[in-house]
PDB file of N, CA and C in Angstrom:
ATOM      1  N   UNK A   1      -8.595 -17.556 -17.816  1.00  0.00           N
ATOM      2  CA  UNK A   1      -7.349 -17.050 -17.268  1.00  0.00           C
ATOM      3  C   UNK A   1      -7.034 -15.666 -17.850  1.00  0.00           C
ATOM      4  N   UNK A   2      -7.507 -15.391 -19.104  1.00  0.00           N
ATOM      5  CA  UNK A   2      -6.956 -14.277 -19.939  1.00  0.00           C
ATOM      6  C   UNK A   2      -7.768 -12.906 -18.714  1.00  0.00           C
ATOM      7  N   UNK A   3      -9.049 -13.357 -18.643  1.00  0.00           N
ATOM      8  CA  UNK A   3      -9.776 -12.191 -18.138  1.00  0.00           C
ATOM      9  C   UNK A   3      -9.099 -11.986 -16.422  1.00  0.00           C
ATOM     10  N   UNK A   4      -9.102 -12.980 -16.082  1.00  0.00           N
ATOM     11  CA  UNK A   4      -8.152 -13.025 -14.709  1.00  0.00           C
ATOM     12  C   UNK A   4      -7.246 -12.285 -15.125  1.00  0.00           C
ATOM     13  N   UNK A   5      -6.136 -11.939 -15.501  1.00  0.00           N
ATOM     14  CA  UNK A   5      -5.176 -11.534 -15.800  1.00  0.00           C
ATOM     15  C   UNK A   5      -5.423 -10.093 -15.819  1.00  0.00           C
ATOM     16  N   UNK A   6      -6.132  -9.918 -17.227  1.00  0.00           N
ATOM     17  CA  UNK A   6      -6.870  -8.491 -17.519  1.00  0.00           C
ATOM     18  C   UNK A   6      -7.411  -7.798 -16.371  1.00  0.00           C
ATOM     19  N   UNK A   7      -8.033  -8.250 -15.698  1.00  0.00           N
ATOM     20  CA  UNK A   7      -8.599  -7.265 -14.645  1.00  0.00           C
ATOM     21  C   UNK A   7      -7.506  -6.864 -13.691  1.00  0.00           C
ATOM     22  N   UNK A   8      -6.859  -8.156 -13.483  1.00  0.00           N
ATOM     23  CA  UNK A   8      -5.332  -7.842 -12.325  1.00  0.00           C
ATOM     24  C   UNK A   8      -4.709  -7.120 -12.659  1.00  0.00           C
ATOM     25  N   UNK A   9      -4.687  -6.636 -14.180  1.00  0.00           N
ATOM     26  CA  UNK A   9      -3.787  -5.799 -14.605  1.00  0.00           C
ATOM     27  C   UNK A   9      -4.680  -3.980 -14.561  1.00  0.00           C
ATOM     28  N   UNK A  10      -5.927  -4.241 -14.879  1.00  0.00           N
ATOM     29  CA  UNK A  10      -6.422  -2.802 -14.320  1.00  0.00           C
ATOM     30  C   UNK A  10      -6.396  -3.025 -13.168  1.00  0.00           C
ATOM     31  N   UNK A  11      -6.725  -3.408 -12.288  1.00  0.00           N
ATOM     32  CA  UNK A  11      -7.035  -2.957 -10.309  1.00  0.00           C
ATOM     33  C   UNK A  11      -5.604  -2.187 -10.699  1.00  0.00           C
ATOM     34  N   UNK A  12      -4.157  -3.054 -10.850  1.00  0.00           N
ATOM     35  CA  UNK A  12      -2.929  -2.441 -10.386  1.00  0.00           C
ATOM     36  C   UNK A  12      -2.959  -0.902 -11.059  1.00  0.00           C
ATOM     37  N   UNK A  13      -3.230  -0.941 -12.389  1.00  0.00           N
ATOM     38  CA  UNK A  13      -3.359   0.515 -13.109  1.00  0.00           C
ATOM     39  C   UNK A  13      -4.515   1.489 -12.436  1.00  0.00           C
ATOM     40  N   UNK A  14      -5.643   0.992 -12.164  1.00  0.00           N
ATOM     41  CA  UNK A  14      -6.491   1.984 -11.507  1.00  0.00           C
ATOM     42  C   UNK A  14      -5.981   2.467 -10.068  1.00  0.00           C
ATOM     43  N   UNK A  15      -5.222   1.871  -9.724  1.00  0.00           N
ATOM     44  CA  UNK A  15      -4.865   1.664  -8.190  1.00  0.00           C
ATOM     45  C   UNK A  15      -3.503   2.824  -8.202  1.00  0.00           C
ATOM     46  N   UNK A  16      -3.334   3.198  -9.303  1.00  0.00           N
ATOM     47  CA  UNK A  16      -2.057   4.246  -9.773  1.00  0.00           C
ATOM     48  C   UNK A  16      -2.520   6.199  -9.474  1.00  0.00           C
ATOM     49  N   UNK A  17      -1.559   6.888  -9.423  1.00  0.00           N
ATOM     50  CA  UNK A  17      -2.267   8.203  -9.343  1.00  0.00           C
ATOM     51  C   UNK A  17      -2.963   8.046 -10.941  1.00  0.00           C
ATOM     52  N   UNK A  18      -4.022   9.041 -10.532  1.00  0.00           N
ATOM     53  CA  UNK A  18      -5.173   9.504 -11.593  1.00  0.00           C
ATOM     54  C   UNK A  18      -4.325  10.593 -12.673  1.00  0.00           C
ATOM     55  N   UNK A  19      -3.706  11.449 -12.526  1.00  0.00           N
ATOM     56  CA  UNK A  19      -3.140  12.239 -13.579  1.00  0.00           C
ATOM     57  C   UNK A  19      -2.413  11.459 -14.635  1.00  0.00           C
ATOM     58  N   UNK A  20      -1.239  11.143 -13.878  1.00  0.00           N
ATOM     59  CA  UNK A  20      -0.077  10.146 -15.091  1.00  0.00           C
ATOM     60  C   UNK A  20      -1.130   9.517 -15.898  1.00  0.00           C
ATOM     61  N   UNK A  21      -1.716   8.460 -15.144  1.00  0.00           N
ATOM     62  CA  UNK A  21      -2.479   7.689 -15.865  1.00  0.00           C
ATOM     63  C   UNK A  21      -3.744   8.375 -17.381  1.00  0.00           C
ATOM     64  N   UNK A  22      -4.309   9.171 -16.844  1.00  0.00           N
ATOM     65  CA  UNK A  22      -4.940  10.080 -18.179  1.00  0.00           C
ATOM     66  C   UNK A  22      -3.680  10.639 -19.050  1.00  0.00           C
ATOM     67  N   UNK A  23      -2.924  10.911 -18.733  1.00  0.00           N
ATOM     68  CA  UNK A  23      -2.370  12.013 -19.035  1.00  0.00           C
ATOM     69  C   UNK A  23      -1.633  10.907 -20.624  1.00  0.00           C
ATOM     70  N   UNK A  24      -1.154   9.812 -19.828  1.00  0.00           N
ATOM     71  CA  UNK A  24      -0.538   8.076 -20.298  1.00  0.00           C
ATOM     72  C   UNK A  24      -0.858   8.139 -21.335  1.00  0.00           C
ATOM     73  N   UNK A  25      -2.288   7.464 -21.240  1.00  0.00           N
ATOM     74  CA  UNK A  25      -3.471   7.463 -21.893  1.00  0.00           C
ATOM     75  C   UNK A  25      -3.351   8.266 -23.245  1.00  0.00           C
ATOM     76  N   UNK A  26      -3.541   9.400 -22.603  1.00  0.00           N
ATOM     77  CA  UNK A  26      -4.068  10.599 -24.263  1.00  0.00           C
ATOM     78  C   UNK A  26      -2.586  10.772 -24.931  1.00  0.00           C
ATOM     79  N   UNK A  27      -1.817  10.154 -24.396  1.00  0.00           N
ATOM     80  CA  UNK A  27      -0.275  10.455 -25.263  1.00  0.00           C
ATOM     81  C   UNK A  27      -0.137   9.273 -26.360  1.00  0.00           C
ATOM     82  N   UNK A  28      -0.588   8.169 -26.036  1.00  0.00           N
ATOM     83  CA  UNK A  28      -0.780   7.185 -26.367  1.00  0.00           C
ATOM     84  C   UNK A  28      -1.658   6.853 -27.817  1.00  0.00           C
ATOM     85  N   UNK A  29      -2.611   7.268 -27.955  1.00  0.00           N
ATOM     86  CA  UNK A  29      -3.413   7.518 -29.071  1.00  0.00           C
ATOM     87  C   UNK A  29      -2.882   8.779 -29.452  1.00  0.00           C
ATOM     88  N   UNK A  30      -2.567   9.553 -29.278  1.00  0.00           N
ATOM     89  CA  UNK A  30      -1.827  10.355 -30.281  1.00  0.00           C
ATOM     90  C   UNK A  30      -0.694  10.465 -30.559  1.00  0.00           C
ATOM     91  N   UNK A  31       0.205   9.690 -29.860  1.00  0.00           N
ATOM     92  CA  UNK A  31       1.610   8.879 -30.602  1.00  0.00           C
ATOM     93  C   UNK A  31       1.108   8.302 -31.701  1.00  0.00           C
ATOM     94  N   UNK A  32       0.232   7.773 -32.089  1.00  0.00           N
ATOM     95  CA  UNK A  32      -0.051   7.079 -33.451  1.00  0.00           C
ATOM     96  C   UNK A  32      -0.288   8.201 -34.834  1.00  0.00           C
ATOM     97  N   UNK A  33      -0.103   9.143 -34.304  1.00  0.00           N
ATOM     98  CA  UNK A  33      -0.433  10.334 -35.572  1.00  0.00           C
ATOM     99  C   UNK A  33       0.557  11.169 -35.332  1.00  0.00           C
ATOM    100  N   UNK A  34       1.504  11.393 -33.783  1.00  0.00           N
ATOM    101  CA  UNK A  34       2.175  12.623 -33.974  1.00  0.00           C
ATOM    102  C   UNK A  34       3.804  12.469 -34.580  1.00  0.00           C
ATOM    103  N   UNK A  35       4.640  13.274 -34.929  1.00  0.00           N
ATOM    104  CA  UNK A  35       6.013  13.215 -34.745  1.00  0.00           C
ATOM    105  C   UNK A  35       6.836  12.804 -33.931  1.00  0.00           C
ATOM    106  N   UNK A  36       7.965  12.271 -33.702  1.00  0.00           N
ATOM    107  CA  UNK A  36       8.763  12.086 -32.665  1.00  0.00           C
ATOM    108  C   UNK A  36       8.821  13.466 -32.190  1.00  0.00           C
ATOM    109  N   UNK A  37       9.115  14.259 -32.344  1.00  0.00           N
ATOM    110  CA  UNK A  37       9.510  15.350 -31.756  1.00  0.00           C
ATOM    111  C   UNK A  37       8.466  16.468 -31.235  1.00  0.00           C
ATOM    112  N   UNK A  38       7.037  15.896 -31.919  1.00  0.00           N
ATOM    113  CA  UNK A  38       6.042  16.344 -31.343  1.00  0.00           C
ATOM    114  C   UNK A  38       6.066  15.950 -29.929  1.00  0.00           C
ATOM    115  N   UNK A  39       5.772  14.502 -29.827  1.00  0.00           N
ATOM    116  CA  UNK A  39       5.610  13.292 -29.299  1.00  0.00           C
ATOM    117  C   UNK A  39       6.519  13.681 -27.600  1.00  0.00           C
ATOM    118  N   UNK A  40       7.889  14.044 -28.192  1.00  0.00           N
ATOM    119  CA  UNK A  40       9.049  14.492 -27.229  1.00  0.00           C
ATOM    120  C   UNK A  40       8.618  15.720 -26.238  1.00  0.00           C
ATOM    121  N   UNK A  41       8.092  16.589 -26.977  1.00  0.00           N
ATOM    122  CA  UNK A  41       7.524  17.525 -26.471  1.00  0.00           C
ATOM    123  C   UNK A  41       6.737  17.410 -25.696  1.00  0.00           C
ATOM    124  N   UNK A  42       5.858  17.200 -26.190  1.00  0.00           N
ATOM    125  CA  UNK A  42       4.602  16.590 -25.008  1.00  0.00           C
ATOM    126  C   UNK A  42       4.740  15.678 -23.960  1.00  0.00           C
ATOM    127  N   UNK A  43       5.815  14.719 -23.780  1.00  0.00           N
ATOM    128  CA  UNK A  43       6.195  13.940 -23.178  1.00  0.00           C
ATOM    129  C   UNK A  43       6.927  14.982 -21.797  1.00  0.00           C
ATOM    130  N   UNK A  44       7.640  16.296 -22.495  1.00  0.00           N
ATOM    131  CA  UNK A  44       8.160  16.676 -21.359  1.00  0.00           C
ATOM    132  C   UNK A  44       7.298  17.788 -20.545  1.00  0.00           C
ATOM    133  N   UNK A  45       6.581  18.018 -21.361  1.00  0.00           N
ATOM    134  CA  UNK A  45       5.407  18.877 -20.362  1.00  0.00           C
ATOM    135  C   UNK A  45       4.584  18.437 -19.597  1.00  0.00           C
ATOM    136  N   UNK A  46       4.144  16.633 -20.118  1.00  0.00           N
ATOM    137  CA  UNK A  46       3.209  15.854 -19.242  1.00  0.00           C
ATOM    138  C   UNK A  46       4.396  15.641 -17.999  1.00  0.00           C
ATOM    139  N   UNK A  47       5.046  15.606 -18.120  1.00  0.00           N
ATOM    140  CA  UNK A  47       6.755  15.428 -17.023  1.00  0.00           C
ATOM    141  C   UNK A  47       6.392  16.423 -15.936  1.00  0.00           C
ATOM    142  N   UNK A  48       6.602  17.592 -16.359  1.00  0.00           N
ATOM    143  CA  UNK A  48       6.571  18.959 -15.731  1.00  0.00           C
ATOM    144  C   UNK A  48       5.423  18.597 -14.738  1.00  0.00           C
ATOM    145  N   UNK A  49       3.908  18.336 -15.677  1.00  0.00           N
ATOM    146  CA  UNK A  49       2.682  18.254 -14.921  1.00  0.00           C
ATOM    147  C   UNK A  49       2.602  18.004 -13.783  1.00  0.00           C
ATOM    148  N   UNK A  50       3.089  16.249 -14.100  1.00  0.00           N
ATOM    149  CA  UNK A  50       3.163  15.237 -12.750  1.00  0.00           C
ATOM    150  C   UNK A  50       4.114  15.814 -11.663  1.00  0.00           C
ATOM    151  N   UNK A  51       5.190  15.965 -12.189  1.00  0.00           N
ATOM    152  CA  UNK A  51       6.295  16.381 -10.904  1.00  0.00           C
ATOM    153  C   UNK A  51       5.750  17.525  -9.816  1.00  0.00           C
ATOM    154  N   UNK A  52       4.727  18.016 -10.236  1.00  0.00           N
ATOM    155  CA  UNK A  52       4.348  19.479  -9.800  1.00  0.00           C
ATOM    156  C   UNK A  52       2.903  19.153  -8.944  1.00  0.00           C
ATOM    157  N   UNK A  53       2.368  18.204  -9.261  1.00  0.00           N
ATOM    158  CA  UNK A  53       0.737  17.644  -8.633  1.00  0.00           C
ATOM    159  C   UNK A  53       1.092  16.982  -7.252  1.00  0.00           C
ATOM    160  N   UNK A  54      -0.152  17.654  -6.401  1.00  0.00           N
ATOM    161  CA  UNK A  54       0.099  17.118  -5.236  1.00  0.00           C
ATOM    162  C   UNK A  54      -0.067  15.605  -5.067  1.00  0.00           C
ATOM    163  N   UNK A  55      -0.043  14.921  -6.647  1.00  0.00           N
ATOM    164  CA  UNK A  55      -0.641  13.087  -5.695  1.00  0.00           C
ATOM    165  C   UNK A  55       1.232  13.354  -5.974  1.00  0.00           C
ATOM    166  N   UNK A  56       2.219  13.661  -6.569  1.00  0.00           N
ATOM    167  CA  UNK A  56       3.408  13.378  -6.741  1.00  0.00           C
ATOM    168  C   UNK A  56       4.116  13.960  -5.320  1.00  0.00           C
ATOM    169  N   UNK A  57       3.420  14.760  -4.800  1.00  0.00           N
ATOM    170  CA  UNK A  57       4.057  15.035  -3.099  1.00  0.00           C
ATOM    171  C   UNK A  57       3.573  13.730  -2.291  1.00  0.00           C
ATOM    172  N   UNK A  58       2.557  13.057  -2.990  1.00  0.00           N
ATOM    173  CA  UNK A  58       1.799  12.574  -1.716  1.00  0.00           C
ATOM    174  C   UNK A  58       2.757  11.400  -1.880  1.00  0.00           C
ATOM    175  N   UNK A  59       2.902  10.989  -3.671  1.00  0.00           N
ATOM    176  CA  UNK A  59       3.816   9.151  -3.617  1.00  0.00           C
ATOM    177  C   UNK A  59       5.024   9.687  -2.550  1.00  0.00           C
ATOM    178  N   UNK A  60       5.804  10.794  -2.763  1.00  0.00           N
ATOM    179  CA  UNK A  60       7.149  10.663  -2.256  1.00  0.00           C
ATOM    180  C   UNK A  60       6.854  10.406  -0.467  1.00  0.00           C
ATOM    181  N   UNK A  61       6.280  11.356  -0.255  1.00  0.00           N
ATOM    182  CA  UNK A  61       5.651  11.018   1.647  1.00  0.00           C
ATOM    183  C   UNK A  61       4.902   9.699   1.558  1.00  0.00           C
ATOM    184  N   UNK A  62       4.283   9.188   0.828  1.00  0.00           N
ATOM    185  CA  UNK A  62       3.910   7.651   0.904  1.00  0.00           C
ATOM    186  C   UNK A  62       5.535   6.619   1.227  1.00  0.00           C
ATOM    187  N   UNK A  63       6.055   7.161   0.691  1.00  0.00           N
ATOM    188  CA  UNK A  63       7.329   5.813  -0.197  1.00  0.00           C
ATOM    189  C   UNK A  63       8.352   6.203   1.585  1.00  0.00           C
ATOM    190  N   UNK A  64       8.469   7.516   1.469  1.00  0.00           N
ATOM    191  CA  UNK A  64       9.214   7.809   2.965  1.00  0.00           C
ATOM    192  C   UNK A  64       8.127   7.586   3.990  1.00  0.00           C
ATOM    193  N   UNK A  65       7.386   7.059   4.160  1.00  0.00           N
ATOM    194  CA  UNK A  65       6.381   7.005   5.560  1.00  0.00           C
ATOM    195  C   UNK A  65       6.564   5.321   5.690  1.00  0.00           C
ATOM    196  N   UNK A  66       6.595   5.004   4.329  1.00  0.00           N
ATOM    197  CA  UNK A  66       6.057   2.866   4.179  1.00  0.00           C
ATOM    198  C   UNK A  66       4.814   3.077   4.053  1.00  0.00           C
ATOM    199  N   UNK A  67       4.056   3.828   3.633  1.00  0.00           N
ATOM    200  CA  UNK A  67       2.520   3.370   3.757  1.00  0.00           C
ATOM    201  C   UNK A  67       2.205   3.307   2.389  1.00  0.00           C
ATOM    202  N   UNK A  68       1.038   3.341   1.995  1.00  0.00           N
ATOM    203  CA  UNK A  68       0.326   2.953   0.570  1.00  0.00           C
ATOM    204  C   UNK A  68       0.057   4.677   0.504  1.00  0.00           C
ATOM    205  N   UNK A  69       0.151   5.036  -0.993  1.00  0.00           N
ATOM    206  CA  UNK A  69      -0.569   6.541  -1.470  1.00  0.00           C
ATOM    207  C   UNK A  69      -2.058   6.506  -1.488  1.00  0.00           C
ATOM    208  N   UNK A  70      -2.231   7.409  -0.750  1.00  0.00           N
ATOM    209  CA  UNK A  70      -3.839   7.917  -1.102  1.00  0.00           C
ATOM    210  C   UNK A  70      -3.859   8.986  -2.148  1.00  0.00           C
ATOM    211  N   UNK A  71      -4.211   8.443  -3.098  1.00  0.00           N
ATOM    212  CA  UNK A  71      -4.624   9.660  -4.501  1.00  0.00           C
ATOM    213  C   UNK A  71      -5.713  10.553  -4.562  1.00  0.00           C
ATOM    214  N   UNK A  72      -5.616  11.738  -5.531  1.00  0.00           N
ATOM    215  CA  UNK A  72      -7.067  12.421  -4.934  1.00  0.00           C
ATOM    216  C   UNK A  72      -6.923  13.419  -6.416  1.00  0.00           C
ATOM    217  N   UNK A  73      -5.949  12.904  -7.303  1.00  0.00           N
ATOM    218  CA  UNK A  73      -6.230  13.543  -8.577  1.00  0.00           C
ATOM    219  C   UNK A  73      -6.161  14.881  -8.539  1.00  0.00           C
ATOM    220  N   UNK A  74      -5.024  15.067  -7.661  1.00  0.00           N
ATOM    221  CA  UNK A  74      -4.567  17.017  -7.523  1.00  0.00           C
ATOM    222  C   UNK A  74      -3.183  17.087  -7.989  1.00  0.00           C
TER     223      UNK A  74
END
């Protein structure tokens, strides 16, 4: 059941835009060494990133159309 689970839980994460998700990722292992306020920082530039990438045009026209996002890691 555990591995059932585990995989259900990547498809849904792989199944996510590609940027956030790296981006997630590398904040993540280096939250374990940085400052809060490092940490803050970086948090708002990975912000900036996403808001600005075309998969973040594509969720909002996904979410207003009803359809599923097609990602493409732009």
């Amino acid at each position: 059941q555990l591995e059932e689970t585990t995989m259900e839980l990547a498809r849904k994460i792989a199944g996510k835009a590609p940027i956030p998700n790296r981006m997630v990722k590398g904040m993540m292992y280096r939250g374990l060494t940085q400052t809060l306020d490092d940490h803050l920082a970086e948090a708002a530039q990975v912000e900036v990133l996403t808001l600005t990438s075309k998969d973040h045009k594509e969720s909002l026209a996904s979410f207003r159309e009803k359809r599923a996002p097609v990602y493409k890691g732009e």
